[in-house]
Protein backbone atom coordinates (compact mmCIF):
# COMPACT_ATOMS: atom_id res chain seq x y z
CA UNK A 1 0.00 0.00 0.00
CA UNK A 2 3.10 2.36 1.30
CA UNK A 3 4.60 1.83 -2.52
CA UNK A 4 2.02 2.49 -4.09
CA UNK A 5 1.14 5.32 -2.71
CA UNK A 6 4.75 6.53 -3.22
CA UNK A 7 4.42 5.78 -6.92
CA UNK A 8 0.88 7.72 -7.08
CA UNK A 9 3.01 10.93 -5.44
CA UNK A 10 5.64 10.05 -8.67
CA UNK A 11 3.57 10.16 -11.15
CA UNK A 12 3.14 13.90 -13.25
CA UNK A 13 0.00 15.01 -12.93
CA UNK A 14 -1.57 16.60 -16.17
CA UNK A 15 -4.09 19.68 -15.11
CA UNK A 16 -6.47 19.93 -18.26
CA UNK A 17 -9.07 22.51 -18.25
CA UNK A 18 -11.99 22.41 -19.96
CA UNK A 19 -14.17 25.25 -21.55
CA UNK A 20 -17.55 25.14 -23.08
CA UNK A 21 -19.92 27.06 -24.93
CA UNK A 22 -23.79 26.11 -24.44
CA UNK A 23 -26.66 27.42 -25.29
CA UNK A 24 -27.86 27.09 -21.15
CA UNK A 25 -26.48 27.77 -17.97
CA UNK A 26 -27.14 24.51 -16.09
CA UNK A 27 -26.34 20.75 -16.28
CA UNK A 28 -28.58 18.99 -19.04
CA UNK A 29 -28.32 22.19 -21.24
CA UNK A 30 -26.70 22.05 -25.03
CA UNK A 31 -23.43 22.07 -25.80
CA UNK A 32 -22.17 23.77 -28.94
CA UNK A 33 -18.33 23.07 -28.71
CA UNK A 34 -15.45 21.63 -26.40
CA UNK A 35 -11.87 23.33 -25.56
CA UNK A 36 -9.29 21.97 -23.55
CA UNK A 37 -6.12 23.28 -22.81
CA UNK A 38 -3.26 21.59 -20.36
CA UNK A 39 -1.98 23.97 -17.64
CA UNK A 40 1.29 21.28 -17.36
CA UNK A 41 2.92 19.11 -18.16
CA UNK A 42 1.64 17.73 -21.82
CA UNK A 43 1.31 20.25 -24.53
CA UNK A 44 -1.84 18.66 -26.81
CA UNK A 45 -5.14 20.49 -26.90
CA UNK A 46 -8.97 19.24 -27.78
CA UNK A 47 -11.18 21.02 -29.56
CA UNK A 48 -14.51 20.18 -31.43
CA UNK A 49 -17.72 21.94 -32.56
CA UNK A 50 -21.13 19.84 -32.09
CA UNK A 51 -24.29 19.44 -34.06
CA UNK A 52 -26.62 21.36 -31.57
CA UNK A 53 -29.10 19.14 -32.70
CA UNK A 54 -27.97 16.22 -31.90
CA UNK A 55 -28.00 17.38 -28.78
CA UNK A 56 -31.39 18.21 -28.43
CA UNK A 57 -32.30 15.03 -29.91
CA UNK A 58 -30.46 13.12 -26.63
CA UNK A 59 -32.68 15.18 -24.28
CA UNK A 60 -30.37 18.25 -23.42
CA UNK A 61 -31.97 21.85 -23.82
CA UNK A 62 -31.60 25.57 -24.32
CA UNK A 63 -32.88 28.83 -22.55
CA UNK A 64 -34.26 31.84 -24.20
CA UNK A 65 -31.55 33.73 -22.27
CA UNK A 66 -28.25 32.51 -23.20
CA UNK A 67 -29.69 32.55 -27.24
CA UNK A 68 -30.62 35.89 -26.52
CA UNK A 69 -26.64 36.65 -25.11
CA UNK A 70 -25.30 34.79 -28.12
CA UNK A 71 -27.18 37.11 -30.28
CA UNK A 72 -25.43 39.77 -28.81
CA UNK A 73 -22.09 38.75 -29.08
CA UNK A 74 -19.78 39.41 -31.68
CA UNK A 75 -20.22 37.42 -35.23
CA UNK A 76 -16.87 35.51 -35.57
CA UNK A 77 -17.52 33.51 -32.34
CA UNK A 78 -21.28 33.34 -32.63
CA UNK A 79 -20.66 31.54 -36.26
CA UNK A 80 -17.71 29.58 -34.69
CA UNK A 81 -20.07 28.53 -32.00
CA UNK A 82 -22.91 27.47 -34.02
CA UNK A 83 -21.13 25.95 -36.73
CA UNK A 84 -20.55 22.41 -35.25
CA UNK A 85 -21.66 19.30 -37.17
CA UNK A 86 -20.19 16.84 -35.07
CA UNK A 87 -23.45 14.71 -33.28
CA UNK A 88 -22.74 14.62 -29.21
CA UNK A 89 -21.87 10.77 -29.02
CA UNK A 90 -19.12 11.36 -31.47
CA UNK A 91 -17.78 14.54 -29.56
CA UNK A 92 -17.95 13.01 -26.18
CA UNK A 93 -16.31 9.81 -27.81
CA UNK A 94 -13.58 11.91 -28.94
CA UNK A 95 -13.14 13.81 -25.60
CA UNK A 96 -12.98 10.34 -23.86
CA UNK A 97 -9.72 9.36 -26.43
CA UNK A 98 -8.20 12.68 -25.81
CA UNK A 99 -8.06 12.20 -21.87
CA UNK A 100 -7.79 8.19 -21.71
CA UNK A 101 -4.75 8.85 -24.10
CA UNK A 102 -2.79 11.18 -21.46
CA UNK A 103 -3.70 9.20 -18.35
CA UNK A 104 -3.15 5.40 -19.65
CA UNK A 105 -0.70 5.92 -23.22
CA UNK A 106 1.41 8.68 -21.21
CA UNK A 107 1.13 7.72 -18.11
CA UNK A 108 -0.32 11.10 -16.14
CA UNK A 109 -2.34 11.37 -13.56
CA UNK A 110 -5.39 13.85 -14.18
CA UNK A 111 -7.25 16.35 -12.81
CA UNK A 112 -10.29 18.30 -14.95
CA UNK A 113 -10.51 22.23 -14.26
CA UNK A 114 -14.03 24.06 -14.99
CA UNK A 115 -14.97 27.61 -14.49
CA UNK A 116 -16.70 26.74 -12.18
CA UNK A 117 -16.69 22.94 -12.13
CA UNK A 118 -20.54 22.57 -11.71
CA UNK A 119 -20.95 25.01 -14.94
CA UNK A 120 -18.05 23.23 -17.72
CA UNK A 121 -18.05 19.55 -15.26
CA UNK A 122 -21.47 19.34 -14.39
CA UNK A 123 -22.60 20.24 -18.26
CA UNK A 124 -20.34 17.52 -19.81
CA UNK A 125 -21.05 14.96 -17.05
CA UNK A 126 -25.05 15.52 -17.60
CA UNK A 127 -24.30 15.47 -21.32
CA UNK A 128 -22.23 12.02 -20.50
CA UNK A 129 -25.35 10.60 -18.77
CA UNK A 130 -27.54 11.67 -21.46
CA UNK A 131 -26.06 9.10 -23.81
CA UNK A 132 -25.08 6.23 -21.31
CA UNK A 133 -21.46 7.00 -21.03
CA UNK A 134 -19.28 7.32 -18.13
CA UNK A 135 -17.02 10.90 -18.33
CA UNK A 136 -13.19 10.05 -18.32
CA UNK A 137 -12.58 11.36 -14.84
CA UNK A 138 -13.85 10.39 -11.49
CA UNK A 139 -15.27 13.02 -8.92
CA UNK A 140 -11.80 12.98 -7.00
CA UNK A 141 -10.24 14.46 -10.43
CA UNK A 142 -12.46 17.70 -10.72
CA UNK A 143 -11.04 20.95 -9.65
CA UNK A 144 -12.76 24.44 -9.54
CA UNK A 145 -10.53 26.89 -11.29
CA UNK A 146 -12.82 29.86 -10.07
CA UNK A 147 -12.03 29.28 -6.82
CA UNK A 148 -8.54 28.99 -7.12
CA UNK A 149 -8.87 32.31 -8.36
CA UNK A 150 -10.21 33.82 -5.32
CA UNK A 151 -7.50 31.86 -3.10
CA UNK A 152 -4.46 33.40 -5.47
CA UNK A 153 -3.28 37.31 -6.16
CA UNK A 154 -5.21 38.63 -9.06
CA UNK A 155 -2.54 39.41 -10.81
CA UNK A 156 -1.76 35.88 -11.50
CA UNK A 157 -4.81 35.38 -13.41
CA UNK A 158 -4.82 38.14 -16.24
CA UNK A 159 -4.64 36.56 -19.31
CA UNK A 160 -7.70 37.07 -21.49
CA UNK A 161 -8.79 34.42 -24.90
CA UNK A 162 -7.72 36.08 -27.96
CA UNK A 163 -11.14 35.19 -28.98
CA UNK A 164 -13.63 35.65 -26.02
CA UNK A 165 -16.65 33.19 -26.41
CA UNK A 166 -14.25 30.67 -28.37
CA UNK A 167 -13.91 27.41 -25.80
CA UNK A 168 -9.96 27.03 -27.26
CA UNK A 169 -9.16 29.63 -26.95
CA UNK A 170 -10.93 30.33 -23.55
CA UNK A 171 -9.32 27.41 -22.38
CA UNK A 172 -5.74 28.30 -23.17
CA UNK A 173 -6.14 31.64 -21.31
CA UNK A 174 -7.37 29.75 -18.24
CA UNK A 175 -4.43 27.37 -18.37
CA UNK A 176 -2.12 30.04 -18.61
CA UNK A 177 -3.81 31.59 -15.27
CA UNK A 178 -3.74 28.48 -13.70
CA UNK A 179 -0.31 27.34 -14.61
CA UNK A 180 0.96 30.51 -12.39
CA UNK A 181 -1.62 30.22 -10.11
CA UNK A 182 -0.69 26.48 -9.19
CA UNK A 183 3.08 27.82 -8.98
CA UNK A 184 1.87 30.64 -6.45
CA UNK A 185 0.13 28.18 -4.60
CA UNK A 186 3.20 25.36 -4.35
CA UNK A 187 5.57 28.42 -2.92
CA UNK A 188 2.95 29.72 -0.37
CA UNK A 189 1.15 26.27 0.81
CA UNK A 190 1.72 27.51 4.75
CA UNK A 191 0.23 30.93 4.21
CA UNK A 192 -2.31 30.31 2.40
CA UNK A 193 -3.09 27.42 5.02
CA UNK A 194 -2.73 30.21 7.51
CA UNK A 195 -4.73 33.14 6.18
CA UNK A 196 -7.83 30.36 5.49
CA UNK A 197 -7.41 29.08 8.98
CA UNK A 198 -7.53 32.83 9.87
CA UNK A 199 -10.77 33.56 8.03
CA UNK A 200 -12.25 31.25 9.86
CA UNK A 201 -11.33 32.39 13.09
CA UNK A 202 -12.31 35.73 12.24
CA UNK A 203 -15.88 34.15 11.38
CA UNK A 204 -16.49 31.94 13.72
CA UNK A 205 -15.43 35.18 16.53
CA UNK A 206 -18.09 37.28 14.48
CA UNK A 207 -20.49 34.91 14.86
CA UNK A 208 -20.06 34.56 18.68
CA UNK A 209 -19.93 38.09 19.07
CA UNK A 210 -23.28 38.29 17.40
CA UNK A 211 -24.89 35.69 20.03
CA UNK A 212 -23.39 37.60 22.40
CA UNK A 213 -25.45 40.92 21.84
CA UNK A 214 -28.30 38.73 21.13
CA UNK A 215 -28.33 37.57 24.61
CA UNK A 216 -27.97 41.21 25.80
CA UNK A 217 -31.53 42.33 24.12
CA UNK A 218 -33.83 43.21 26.67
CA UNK A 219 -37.27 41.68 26.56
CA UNK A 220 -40.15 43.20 25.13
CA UNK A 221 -42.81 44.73 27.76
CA UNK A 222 -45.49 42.68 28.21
């Protein structure tokens, strides 16, 4: 058990985050395309457009709202966006290669990134179950990139997408944030550790404080 935990701790660990654009907001909506882009160490990305239709035909849906955003959005992603043809059993087929291929044929551990994880994770792992697949991660692989960004400076996290609204190139920016981001975090483990245990310090003497003056109301005349 000791070894192989020790060889677990070995292995390089390939952070991949993923990027969507959907025509919804929560799990079981549409997907229109797929980016992902490696923070470290492998270098390939993913990227694919899908048949929207395809999608509804599985059971996923849309919202008046987000169609009503993409309408406002510039054309060149818009068309990019819409323009898929690929049907969602072939995409998700594809996405499955892509990450089987860097944990098993190159031997990485994974982890998935999503902004946040129940938006980009919890759409793809809905859109997974729609078709009777299992998603090539398990729930001890998902990370939450937007909270990592409220953990780290801000100025480790200012690289914007060439193309806004384009998952690839969404995705690329976000693993460019994160790459830093995880390289803040391995040089200040201890105070970060401290400043959360901190916080919570600070809360839970708030919230005594607050009982405190609560017990000090004087009663209401009868």
């Amino acid at each position: 058990m000791i070894q192989a935990q020790a060889q677990a701790q070995q292995t390089p660990t390939a952070n991949l985050v993923i990027d969507l654009e959907t025509v919804g907001k929560k799990a079981g909506c549409a997907i229109l395309s797929i980016g992902v882009a490696p923070a470290e160490p492998v270098s390939s990305t993913f990227y694919i457009t899908i048949d929207v239709y395809s999608c509804y035909e599985a059971g996923l849906h849309w919202d008046r709202e987000t169609l009503d955003w993409w309408n406002q959005q510039k054309e060149e992603p818009r068309k990019e966006a819409f323009s898929g043809n690929t049907p969602l059993a072939n995409a998700l087929t594809e996405l499955s290669k892509y990450i089987t291929e860097i944990r098993c044929q190159l031997g990485f551990n994974i982890r998935v990134w999503g902004n946040s994880n129940t938006f980009d994770i919890g759409i793809l792992e809905a859109a997974y179950e729609a078709i009777d697949m299992e998603p090539p991660w398990t729930y001890r692989e998902v990370m939450d990139y937007r909270t990592l960004r409220v953990v780290c400076p801000s100025e480790l996290a200012t690289t914007e997408p060439v193309i806004p609204h384009h998952a690839l190139k969404d995705a690329k920016a976000e693993a460019a944030n994160l790459r830093r981001m995880l390289a803040w975090l391995s040089a200040n483990t201890a105070s970060v550790e401290n400043s959360f245990q901190q916080s919570i310090i600070n809360r839970l003497e708030s919230y005594s404080n607050i009982a405190v003056e609560l017990v000090k109301l004087p009663e209401e005349p009868s």
